[in-house]
N, C-alpha and C. Protein backbone atom coordinates (compact mmCIF):
# COMPACT_ATOMS: atom_id res chain seq x y z
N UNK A 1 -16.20 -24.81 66.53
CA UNK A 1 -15.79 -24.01 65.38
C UNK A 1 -16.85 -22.95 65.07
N UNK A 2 -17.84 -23.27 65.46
CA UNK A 2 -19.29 -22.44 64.77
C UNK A 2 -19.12 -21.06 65.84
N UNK A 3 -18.92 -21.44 67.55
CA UNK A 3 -18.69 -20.33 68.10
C UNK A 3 -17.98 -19.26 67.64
N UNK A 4 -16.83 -19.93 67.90
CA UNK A 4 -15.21 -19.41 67.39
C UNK A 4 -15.82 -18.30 65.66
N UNK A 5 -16.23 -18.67 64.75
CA UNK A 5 -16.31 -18.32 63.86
C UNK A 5 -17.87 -16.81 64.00
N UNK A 6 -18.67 -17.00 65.13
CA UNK A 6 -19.98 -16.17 65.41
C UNK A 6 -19.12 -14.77 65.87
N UNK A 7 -18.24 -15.80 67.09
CA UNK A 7 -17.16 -14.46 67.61
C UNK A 7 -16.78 -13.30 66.67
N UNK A 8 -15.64 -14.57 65.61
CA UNK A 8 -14.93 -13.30 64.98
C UNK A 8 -15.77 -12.33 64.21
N UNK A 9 -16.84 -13.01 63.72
CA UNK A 9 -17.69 -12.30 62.96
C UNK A 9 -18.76 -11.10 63.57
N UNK A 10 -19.03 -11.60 64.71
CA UNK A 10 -19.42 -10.48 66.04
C UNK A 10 -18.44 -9.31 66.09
N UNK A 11 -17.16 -9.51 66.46
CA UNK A 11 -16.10 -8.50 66.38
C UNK A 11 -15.33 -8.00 65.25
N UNK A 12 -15.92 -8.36 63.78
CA UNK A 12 -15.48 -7.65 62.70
C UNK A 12 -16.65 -6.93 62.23
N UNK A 13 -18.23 -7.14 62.99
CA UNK A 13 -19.61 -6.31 62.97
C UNK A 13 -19.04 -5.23 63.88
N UNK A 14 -19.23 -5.05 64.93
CA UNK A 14 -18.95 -4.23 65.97
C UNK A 14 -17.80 -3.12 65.57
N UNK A 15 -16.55 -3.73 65.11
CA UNK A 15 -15.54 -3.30 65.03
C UNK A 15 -16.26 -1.73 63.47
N UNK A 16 -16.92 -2.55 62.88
CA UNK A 16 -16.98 -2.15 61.38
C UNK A 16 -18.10 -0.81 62.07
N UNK A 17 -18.84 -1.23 62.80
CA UNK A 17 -19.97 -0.34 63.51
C UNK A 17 -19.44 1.04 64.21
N UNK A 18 -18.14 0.98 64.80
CA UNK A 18 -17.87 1.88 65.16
C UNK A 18 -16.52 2.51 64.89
N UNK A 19 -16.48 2.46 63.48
CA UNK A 19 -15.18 2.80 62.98
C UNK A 19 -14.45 4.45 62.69
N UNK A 20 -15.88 5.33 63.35
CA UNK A 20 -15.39 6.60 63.68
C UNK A 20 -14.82 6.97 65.22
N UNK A 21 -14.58 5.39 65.70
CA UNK A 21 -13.75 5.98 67.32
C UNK A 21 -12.03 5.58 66.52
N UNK A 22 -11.83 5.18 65.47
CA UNK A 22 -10.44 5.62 65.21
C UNK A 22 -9.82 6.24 64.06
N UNK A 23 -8.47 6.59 64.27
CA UNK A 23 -7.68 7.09 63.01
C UNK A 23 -7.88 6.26 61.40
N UNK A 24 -7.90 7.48 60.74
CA UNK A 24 -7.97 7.08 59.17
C UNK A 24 -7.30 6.18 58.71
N UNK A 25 -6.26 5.79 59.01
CA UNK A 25 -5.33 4.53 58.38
C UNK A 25 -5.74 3.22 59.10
N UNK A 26 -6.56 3.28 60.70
CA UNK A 26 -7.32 2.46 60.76
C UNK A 26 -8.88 1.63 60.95
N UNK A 27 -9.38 2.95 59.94
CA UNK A 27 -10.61 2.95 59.66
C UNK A 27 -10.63 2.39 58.25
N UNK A 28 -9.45 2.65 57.04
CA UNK A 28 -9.04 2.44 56.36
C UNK A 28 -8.59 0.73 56.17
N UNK A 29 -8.60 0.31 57.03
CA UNK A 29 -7.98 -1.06 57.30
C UNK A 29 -9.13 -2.03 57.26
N UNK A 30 -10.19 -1.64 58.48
CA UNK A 30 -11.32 -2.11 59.01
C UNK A 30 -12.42 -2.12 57.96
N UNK A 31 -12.30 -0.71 56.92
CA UNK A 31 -13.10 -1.16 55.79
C UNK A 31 -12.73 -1.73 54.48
N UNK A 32 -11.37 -2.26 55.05
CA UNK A 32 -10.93 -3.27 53.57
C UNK A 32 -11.28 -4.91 54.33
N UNK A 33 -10.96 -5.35 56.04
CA UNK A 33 -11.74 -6.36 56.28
C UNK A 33 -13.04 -6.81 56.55
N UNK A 34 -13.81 -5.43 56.58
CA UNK A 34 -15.08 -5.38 57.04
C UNK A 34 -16.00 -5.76 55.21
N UNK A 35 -15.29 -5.77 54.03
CA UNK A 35 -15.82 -6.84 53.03
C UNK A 35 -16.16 -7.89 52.85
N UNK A 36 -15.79 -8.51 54.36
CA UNK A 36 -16.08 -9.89 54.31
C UNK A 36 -17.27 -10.25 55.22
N UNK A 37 -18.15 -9.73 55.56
CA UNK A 37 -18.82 -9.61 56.53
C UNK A 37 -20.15 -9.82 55.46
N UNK A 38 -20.89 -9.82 56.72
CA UNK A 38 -22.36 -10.32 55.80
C UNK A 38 -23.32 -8.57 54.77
N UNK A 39 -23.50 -9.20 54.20
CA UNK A 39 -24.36 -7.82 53.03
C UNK A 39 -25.10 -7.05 53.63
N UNK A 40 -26.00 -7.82 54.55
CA UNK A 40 -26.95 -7.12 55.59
C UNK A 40 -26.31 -5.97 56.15
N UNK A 41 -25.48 -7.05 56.98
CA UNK A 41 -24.42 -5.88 57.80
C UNK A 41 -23.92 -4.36 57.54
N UNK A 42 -23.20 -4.91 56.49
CA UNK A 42 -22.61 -4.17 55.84
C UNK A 42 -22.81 -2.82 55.71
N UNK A 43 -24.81 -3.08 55.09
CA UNK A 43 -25.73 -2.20 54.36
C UNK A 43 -26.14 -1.22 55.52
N UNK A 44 -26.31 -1.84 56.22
CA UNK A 44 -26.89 -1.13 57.77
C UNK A 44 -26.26 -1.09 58.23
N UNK A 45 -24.98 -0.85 58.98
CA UNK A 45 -23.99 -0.01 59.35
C UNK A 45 -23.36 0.75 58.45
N UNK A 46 -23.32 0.42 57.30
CA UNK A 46 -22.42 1.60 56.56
C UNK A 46 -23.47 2.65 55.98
N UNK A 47 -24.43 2.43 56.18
CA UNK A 47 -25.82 4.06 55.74
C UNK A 47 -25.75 4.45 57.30
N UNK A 48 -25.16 3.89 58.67
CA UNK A 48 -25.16 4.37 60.19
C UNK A 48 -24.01 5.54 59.67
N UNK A 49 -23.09 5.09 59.14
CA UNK A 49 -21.75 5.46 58.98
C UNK A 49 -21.41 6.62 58.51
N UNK A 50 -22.56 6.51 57.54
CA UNK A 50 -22.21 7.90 56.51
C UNK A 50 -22.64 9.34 56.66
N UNK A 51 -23.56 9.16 58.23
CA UNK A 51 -23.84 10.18 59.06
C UNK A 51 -23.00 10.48 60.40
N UNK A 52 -21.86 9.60 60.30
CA UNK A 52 -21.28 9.52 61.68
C UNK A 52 -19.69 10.78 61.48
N UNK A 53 -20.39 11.88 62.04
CA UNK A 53 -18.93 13.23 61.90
C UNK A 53 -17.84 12.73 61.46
N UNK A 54 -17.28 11.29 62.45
CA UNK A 54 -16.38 11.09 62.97
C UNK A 54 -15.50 10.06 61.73
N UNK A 55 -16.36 9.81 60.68
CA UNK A 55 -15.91 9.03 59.69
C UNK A 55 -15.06 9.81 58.39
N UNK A 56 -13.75 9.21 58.20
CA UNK A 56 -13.40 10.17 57.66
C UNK A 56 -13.59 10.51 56.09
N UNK A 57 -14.06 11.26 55.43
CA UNK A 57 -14.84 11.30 54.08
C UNK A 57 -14.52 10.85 53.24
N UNK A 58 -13.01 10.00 53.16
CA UNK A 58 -12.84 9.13 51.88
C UNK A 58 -13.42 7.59 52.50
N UNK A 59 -12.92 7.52 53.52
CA UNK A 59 -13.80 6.10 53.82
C UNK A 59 -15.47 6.26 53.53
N UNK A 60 -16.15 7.20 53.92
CA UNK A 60 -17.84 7.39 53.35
C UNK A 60 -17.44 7.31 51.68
N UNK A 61 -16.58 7.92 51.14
CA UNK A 61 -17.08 7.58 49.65
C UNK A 61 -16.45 6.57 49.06
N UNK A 62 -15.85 5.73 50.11
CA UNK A 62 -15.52 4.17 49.49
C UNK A 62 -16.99 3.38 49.99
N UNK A 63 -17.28 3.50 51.20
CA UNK A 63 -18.25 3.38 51.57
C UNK A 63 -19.81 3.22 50.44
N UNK A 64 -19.51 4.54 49.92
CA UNK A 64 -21.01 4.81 49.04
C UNK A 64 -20.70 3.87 47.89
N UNK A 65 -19.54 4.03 47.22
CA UNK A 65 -18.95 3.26 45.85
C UNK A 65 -19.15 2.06 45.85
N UNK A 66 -18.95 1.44 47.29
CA UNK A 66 -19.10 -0.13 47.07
C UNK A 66 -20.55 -0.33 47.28
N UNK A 67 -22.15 0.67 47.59
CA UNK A 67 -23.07 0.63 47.85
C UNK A 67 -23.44 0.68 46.10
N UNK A 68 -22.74 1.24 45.16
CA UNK A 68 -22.88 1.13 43.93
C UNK A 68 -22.67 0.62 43.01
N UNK A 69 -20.90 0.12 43.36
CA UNK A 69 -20.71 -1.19 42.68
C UNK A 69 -21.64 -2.16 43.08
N UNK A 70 -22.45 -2.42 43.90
CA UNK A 70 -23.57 -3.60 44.78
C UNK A 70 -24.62 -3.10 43.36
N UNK A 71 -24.84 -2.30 42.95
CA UNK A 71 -25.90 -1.73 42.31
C UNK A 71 -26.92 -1.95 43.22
N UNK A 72 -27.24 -1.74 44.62
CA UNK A 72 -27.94 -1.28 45.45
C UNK A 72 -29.36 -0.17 45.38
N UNK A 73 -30.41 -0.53 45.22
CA UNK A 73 -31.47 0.36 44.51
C UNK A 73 -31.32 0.96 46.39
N UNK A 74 -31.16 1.86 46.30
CA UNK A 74 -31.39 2.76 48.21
C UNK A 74 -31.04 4.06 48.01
N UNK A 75 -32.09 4.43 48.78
CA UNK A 75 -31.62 6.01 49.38
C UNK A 75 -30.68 6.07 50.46
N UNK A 76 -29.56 7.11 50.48
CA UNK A 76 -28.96 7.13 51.80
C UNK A 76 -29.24 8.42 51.62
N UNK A 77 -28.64 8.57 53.37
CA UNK A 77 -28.28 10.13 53.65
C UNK A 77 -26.50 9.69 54.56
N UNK A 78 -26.15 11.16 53.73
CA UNK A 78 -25.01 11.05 54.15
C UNK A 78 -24.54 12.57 54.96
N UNK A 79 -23.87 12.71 56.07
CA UNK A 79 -23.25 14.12 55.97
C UNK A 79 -22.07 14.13 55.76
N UNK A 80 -21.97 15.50 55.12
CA UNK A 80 -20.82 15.79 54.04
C UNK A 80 -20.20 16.59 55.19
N UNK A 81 -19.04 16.82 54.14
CA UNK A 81 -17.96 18.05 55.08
C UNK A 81 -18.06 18.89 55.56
N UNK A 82 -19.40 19.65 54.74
CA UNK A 82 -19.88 20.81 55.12
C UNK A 82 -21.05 20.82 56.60
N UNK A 83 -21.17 19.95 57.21
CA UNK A 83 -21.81 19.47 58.27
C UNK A 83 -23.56 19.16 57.43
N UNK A 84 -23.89 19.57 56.42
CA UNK A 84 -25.15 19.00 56.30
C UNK A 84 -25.35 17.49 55.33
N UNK A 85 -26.24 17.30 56.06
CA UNK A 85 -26.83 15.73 55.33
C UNK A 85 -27.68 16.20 54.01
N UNK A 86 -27.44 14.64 53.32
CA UNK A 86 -27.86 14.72 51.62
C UNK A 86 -28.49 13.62 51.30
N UNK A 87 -29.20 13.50 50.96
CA UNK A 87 -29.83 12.34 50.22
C UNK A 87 -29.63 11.97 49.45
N UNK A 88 -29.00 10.94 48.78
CA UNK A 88 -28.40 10.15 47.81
C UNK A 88 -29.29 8.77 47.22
N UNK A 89 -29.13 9.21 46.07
CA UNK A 89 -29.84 7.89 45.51
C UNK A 89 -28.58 7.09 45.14
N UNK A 90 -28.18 5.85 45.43
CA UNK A 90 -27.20 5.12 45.05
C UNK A 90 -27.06 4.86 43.62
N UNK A 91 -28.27 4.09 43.22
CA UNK A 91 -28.19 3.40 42.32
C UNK A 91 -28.16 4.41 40.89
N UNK A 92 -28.56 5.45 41.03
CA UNK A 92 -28.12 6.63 40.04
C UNK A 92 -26.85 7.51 40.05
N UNK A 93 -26.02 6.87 40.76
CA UNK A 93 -25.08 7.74 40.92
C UNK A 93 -23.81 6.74 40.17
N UNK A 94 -22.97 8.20 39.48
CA UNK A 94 -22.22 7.24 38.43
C UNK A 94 -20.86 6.92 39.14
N UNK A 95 -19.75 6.44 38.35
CA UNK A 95 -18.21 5.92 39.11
C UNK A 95 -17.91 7.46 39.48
N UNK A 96 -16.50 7.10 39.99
CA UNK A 96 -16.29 8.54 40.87
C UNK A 96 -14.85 8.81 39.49
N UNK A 97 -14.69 8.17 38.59
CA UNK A 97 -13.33 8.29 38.39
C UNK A 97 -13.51 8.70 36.95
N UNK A 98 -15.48 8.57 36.33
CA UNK A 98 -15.74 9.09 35.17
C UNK A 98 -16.40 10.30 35.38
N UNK A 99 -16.25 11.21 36.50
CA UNK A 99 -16.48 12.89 36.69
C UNK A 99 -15.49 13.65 35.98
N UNK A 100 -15.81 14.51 35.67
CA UNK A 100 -14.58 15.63 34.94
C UNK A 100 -14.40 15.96 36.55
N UNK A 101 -15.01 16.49 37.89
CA UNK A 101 -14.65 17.27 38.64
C UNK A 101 -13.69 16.42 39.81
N UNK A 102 -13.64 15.26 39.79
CA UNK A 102 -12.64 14.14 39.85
C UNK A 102 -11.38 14.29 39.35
N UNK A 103 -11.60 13.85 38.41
CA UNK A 103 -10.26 14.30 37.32
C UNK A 103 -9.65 15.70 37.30
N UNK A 104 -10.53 16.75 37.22
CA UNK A 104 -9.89 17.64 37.39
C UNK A 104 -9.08 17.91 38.86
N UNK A 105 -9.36 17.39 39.97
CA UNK A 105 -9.24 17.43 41.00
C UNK A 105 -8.08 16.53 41.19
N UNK A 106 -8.10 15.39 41.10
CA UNK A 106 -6.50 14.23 40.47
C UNK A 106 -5.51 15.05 39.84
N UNK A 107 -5.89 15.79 39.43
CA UNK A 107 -5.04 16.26 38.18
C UNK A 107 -4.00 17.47 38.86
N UNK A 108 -4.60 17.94 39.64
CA UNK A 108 -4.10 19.22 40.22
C UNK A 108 -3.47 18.46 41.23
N UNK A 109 -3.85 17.32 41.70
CA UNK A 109 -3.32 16.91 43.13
C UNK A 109 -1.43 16.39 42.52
N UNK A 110 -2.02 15.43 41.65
CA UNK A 110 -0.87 14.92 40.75
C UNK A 110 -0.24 16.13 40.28
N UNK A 111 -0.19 17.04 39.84
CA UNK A 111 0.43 18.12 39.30
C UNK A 111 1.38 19.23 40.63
N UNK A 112 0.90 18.99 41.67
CA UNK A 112 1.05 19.42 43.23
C UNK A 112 2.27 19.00 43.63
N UNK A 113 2.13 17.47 43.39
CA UNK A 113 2.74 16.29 44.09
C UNK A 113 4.16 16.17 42.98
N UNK A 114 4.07 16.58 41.79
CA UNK A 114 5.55 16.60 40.81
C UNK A 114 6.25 17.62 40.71
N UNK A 115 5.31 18.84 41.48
CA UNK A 115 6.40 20.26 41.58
C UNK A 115 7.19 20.41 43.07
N UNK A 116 7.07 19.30 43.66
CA UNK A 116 7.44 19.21 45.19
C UNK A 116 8.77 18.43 45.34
């Protein structure tokens, strides 16, 4: 059982490690099972992650969010859309859903999405 259980947990590390070789709905997937995985892990592949092109930028800022809900005292660097990297302090950074530029941004999307 102990194997069996190193395995899956080997291949939900790995899997979680290289989750910019696939599509968003299943990168999206991999980081709703990749919660169950160890903290370590987690921490150190997902600050790999948040520099990886190939990740798609709402998964990095679920990514960062749950580095904050952790209340995680760390610096990351992340690259953004714009191709350059940023340095982020986690633990000072507030929810994403108490920004006005959030909201304003929801707001227009939602407002988009009811004239259609």
């Amino acid at each position: 059982m102990k194997n069996i259980f190193k395995k899956s947990l080997n291949s939900k590390v790995k899997e979680f490690a290289h989750l910019g070789n696939y599509e968003f709905s299943k990168q999206k997937s991999i980081l709703e099972s990749s919660m169950k995985i160890p903290l370590k892990y987690f921490v150190e592949y997902g600050e790999y992650l948040l520099l990886d092109s190939f990740v798609h930028p709402l998964i990095k800022s679920s990514i960062v969010d749950t580095f904050r809900e952790l209340k995680l005292k760390i610096n990351i660097n992340e690259r953004f859309i714009d191709k350059k990297v940023r340095e982020l302090n986690v633990y000072g950074l507030s929810k994403l859903e108490s920004m006005l530029s959030y909201r304003n941004i929801i707001s227009i999307v939602n407002e988009s999405c009811l004239k259609k």
